[in-house]
Protein backbone atom coordinates (compact mmCIF):
# COMPACT_ATOMS: atom_id res chain seq x y z
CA UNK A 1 -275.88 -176.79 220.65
CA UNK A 2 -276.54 -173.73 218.16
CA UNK A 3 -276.88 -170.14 219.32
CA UNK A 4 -279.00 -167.74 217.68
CA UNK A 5 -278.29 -164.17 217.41
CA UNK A 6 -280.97 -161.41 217.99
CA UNK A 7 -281.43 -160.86 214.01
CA UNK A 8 -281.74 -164.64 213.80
CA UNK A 9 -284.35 -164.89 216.68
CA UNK A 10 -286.21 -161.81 215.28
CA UNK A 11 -286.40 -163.72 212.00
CA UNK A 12 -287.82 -167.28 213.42
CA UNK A 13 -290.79 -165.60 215.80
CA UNK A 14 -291.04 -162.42 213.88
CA UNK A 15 -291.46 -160.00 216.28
CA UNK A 16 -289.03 -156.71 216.92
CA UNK A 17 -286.56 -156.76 219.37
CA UNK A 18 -287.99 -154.95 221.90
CA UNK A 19 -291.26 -157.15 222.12
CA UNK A 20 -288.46 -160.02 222.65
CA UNK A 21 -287.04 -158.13 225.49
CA UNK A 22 -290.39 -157.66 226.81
CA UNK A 23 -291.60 -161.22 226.83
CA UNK A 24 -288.35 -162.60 228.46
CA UNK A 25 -288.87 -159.92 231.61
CA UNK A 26 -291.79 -161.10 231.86
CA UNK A 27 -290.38 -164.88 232.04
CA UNK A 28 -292.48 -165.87 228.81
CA UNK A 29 -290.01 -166.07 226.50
CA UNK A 30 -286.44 -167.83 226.54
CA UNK A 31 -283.48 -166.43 227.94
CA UNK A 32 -280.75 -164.66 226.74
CA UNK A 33 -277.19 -165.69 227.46
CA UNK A 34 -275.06 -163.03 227.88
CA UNK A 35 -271.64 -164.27 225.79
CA UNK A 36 -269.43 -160.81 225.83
CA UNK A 37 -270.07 -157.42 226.88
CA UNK A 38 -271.97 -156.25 223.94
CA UNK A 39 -273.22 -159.90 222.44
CA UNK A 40 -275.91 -162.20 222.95
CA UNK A 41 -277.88 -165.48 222.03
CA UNK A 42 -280.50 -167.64 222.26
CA UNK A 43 -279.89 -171.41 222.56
CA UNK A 44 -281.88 -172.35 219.64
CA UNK A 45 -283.69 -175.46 220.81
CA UNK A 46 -284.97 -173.39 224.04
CA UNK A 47 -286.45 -170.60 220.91
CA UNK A 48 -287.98 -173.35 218.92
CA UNK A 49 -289.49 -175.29 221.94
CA UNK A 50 -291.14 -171.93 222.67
CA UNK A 51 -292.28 -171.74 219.07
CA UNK A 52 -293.15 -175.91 219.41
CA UNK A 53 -295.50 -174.59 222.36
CA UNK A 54 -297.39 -172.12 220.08
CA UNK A 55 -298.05 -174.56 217.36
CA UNK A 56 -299.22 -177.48 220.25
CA UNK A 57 -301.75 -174.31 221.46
CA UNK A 58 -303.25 -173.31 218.38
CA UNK A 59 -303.81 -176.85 217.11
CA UNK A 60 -305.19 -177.86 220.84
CA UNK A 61 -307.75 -174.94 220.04
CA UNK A 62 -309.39 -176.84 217.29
């Protein structure tokens, strides 16, 4: 298992951190796991499931 950090996860979806934030309150994006008091990541199979899901929706679309 690989964690990503937030500058890491920022870099694979390309969006800021605050839209990240954003999507994961509102449960559509993956969540964070908290690993100290000022660090986090993202388990990086959950991220690029979520990114998987994008991919399966745009070519569904065709």
């Amino acid at each position: 298992m690989k964690l990503l950090s937030k500058r890491q996860v920022k870099e694979m979806v390309l969006y800021s951190p605050q839209h990240i934030a954003r999507l994961e309150a509102a449960g559509q994006f993956p969540k964070r796991v908290q690993l100290g008091c000022n660090r986090v990541g993202w388990i990086e199979e959950e991220v690029l499931d979520w990114l998987q899901e994008r991919i399966d929706a745009r070519d569904q679309q065709v």
